[in-house]
C-alpha atoms as a PDB file:
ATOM      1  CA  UNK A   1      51.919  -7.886 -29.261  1.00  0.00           C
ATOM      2  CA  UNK A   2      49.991  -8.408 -32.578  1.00  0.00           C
ATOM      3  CA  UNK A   3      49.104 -12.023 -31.946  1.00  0.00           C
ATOM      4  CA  UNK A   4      47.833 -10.585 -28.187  1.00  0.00           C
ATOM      5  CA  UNK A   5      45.659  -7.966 -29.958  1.00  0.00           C
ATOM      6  CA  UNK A   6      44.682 -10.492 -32.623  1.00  0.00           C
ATOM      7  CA  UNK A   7      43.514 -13.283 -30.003  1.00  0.00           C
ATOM      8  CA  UNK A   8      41.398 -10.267 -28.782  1.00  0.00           C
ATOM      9  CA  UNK A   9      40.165  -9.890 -31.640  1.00  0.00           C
ATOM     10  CA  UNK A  10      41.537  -6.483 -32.460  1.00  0.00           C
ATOM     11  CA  UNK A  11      44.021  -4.819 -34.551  1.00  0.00           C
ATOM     12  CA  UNK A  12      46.627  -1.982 -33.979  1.00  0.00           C
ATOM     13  CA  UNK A  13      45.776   1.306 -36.478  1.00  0.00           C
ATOM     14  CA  UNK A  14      47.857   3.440 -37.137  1.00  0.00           C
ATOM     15  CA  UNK A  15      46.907   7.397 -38.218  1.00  0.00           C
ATOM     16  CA  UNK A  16      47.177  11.275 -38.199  1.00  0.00           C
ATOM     17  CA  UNK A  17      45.433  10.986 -34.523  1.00  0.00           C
ATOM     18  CA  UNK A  18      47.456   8.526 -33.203  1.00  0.00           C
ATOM     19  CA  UNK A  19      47.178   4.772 -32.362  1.00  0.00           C
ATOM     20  CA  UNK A  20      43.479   3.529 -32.468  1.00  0.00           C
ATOM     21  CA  UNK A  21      41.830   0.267 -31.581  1.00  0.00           C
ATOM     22  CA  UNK A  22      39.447  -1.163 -34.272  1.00  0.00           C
ATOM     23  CA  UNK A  23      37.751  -4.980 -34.772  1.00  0.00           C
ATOM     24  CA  UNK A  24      40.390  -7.019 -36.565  1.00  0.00           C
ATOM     25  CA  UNK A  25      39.125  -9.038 -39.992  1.00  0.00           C
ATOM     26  CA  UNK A  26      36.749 -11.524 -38.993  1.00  0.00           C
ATOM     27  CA  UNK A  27      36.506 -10.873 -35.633  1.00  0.00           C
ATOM     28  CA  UNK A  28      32.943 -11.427 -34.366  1.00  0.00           C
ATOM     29  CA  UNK A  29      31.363  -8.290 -32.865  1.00  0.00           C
ATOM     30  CA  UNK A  30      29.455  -8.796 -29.858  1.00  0.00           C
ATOM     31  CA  UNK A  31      26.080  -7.101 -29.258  1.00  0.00           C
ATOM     32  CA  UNK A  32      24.678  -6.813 -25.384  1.00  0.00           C
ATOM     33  CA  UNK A  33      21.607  -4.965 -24.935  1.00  0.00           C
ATOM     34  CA  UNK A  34      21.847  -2.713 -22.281  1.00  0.00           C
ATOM     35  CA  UNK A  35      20.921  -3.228 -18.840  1.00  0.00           C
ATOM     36  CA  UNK A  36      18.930  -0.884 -16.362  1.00  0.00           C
ATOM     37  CA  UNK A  37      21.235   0.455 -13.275  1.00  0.00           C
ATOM     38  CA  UNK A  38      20.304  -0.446 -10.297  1.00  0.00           C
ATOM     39  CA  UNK A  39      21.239   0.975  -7.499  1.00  0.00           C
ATOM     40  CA  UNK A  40      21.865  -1.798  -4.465  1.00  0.00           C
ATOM     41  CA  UNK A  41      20.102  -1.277  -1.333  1.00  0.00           C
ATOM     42  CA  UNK A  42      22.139  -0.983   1.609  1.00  0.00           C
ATOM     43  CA  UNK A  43      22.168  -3.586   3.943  1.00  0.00           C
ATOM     44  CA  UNK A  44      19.041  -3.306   5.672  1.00  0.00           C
ATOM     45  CA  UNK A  45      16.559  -0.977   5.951  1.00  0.00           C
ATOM     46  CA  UNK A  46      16.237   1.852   8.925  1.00  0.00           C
ATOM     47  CA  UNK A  47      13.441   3.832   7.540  1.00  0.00           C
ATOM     48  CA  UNK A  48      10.206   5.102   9.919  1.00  0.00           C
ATOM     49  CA  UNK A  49       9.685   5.365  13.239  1.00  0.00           C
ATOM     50  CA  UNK A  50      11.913   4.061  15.902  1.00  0.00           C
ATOM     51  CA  UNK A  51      13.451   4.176  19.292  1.00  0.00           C
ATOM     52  CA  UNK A  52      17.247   4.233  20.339  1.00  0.00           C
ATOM     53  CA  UNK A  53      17.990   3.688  23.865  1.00  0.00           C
ATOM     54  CA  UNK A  54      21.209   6.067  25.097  1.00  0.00           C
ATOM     55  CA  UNK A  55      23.189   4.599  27.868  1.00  0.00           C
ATOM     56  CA  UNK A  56      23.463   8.131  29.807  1.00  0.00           C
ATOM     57  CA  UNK A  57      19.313   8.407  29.902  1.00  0.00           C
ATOM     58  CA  UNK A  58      17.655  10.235  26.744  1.00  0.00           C
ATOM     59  CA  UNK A  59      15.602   7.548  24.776  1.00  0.00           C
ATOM     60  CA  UNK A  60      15.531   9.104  21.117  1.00  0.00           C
ATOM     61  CA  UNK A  61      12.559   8.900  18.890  1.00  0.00           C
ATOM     62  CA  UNK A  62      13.606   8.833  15.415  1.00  0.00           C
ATOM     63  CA  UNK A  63      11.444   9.322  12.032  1.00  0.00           C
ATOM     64  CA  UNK A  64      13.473   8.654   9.227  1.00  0.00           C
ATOM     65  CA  UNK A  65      13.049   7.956   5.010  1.00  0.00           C
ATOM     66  CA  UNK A  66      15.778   6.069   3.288  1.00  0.00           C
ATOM     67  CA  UNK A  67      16.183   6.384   0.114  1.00  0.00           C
ATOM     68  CA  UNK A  68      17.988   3.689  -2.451  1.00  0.00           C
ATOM     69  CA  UNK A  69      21.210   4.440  -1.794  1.00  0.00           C
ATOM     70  CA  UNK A  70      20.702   3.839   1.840  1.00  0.00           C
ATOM     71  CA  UNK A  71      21.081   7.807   2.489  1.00  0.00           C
ATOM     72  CA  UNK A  72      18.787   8.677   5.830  1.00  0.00           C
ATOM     73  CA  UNK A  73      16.761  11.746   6.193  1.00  0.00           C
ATOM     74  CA  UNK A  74      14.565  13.053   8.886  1.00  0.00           C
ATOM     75  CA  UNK A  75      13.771  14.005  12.694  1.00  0.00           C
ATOM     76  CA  UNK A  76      14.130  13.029  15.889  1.00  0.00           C
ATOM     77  CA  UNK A  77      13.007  14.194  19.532  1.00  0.00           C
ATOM     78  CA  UNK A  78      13.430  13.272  23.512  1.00  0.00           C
ATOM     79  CA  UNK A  79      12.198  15.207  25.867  1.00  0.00           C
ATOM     80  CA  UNK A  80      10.834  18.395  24.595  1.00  0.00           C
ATOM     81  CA  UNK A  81      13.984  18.534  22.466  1.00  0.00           C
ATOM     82  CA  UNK A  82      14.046  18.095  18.674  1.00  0.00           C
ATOM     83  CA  UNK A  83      16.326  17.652  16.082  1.00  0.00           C
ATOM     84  CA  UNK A  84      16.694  17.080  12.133  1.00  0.00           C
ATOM     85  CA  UNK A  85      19.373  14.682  10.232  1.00  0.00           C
ATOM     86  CA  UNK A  86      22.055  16.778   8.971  1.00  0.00           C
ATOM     87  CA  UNK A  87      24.874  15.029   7.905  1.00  0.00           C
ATOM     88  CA  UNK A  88      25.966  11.669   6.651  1.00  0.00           C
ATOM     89  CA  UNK A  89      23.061  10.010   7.073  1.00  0.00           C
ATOM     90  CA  UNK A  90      24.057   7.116   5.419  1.00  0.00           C
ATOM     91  CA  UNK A  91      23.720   2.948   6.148  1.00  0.00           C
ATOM     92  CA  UNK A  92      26.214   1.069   4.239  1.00  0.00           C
ATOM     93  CA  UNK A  93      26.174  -2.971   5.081  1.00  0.00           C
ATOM     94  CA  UNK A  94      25.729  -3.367   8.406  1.00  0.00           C
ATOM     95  CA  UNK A  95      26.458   0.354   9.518  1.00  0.00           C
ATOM     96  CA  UNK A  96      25.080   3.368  10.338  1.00  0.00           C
ATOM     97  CA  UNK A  97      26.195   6.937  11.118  1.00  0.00           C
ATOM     98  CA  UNK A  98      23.838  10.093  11.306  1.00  0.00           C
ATOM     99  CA  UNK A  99      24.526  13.571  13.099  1.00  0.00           C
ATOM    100  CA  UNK A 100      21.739  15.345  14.368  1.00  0.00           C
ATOM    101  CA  UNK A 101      21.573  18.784  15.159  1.00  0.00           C
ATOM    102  CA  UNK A 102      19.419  19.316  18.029  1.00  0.00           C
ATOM    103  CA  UNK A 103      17.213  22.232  18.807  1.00  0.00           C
ATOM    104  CA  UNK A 104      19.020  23.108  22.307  1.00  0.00           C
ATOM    105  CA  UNK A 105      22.300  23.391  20.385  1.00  0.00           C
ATOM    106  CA  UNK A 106      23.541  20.438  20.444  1.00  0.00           C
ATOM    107  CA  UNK A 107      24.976  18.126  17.387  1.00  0.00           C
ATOM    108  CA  UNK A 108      24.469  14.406  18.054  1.00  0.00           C
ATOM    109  CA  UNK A 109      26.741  11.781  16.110  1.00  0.00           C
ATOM    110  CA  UNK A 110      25.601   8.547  16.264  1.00  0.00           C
ATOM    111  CA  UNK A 111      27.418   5.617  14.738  1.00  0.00           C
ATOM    112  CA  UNK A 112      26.218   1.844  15.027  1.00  0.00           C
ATOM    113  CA  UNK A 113      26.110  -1.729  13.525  1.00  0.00           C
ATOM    114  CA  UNK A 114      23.473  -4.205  13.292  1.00  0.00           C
ATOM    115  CA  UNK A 115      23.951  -7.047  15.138  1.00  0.00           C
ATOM    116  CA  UNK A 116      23.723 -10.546  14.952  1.00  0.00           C
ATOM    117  CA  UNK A 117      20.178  -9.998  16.478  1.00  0.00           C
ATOM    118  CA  UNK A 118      19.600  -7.970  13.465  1.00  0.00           C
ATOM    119  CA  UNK A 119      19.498  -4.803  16.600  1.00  0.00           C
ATOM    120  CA  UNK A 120      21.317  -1.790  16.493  1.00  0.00           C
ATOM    121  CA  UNK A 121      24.072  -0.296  18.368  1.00  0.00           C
ATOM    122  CA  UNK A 122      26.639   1.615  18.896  1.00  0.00           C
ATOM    123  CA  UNK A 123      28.275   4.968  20.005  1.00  0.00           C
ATOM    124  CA  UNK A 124      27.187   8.348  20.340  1.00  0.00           C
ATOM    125  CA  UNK A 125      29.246  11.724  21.452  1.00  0.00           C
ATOM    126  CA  UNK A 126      28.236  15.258  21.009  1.00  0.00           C
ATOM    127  CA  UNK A 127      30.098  17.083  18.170  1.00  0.00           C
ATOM    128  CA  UNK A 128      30.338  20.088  20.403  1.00  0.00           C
ATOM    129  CA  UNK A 129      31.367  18.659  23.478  1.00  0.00           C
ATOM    130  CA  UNK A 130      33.246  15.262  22.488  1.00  0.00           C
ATOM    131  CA  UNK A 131      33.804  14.144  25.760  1.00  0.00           C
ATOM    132  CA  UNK A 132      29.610  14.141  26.389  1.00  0.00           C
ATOM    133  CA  UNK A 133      29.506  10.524  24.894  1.00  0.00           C
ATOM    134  CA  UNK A 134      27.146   7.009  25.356  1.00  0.00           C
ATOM    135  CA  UNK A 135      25.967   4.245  23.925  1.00  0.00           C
ATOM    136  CA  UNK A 136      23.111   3.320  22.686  1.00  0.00           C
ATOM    137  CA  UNK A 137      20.967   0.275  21.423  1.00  0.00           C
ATOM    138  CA  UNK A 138      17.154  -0.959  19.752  1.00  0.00           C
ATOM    139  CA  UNK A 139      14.814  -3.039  20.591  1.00  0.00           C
ATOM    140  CA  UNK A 140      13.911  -2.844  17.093  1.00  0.00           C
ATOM    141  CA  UNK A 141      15.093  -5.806  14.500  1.00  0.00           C
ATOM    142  CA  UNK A 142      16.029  -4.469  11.283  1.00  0.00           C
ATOM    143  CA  UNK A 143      15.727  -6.040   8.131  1.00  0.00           C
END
């Protein structure tokens, strides 16, 4: 074990606090200067103003902000119905999920992936009556 922690340049101290780790003799010390975090987009961007198509009639106007962890925030109506991102809100890679709460009581979740057409799509049910479900799609290419 001491020519493993030598070879890492280290050596095995012993004291009143236990084992420590410190630089062995002549073992160069390495500097790096650190670097600024930065947070990765997610895959593409789904922020402003856009239309998903539902398979069961409702096309959904959506006005959303992303922010640079790919989190979504904001509104979205059909009809004389609105509604407001609530929960998850998130794209990660090619994905998407969002639940909005609608203002006639309703709680849409919508999950999707972008597709080789750089389009979305996906599912959609409503958290309050599960077996109320469609698809949906966009004209719009994401990028």
């Amino acid at each position: 074990m001491r020519n493993r922690l030598a070879a890492a340049g280290l050596t095995l101290a012993l004291g009143i606090g236990g084992v420590a780790m410190a630089p062995a003799a002549g073992a160069a010390t390495v500097h790096s200067t650190p670097r600024p975090v930065t947070v990765a987009a997610a895959g593409f961007y789904a922020g402003g103003t856009w239309e998903l198509y539902q398979s069961n009639g409702p096309t959904v106007t959506l006005n959303l902000t992303q922010d640079s962890s790919g989190h979504l925030y904001g509104s979205g109506y059909y009809g004389g119905t609105s509604g407001t991102i609530e929960y998850g809100a998130v794209v990660d890679g090619t994905s998407i999920y969002f639940t909005i709460g609608w203002s006639n009581g309703a709680r849409g979740r919508y999950t999707g992936s972008l597709g080789s057409d750089r389009r979305l799509s996906g599912l959609t049910y409503d958290l309050n009556n599960p077996s109320a479900q469609a698809s949906w799609s966009t004209t719009r290419v994401f990028y």
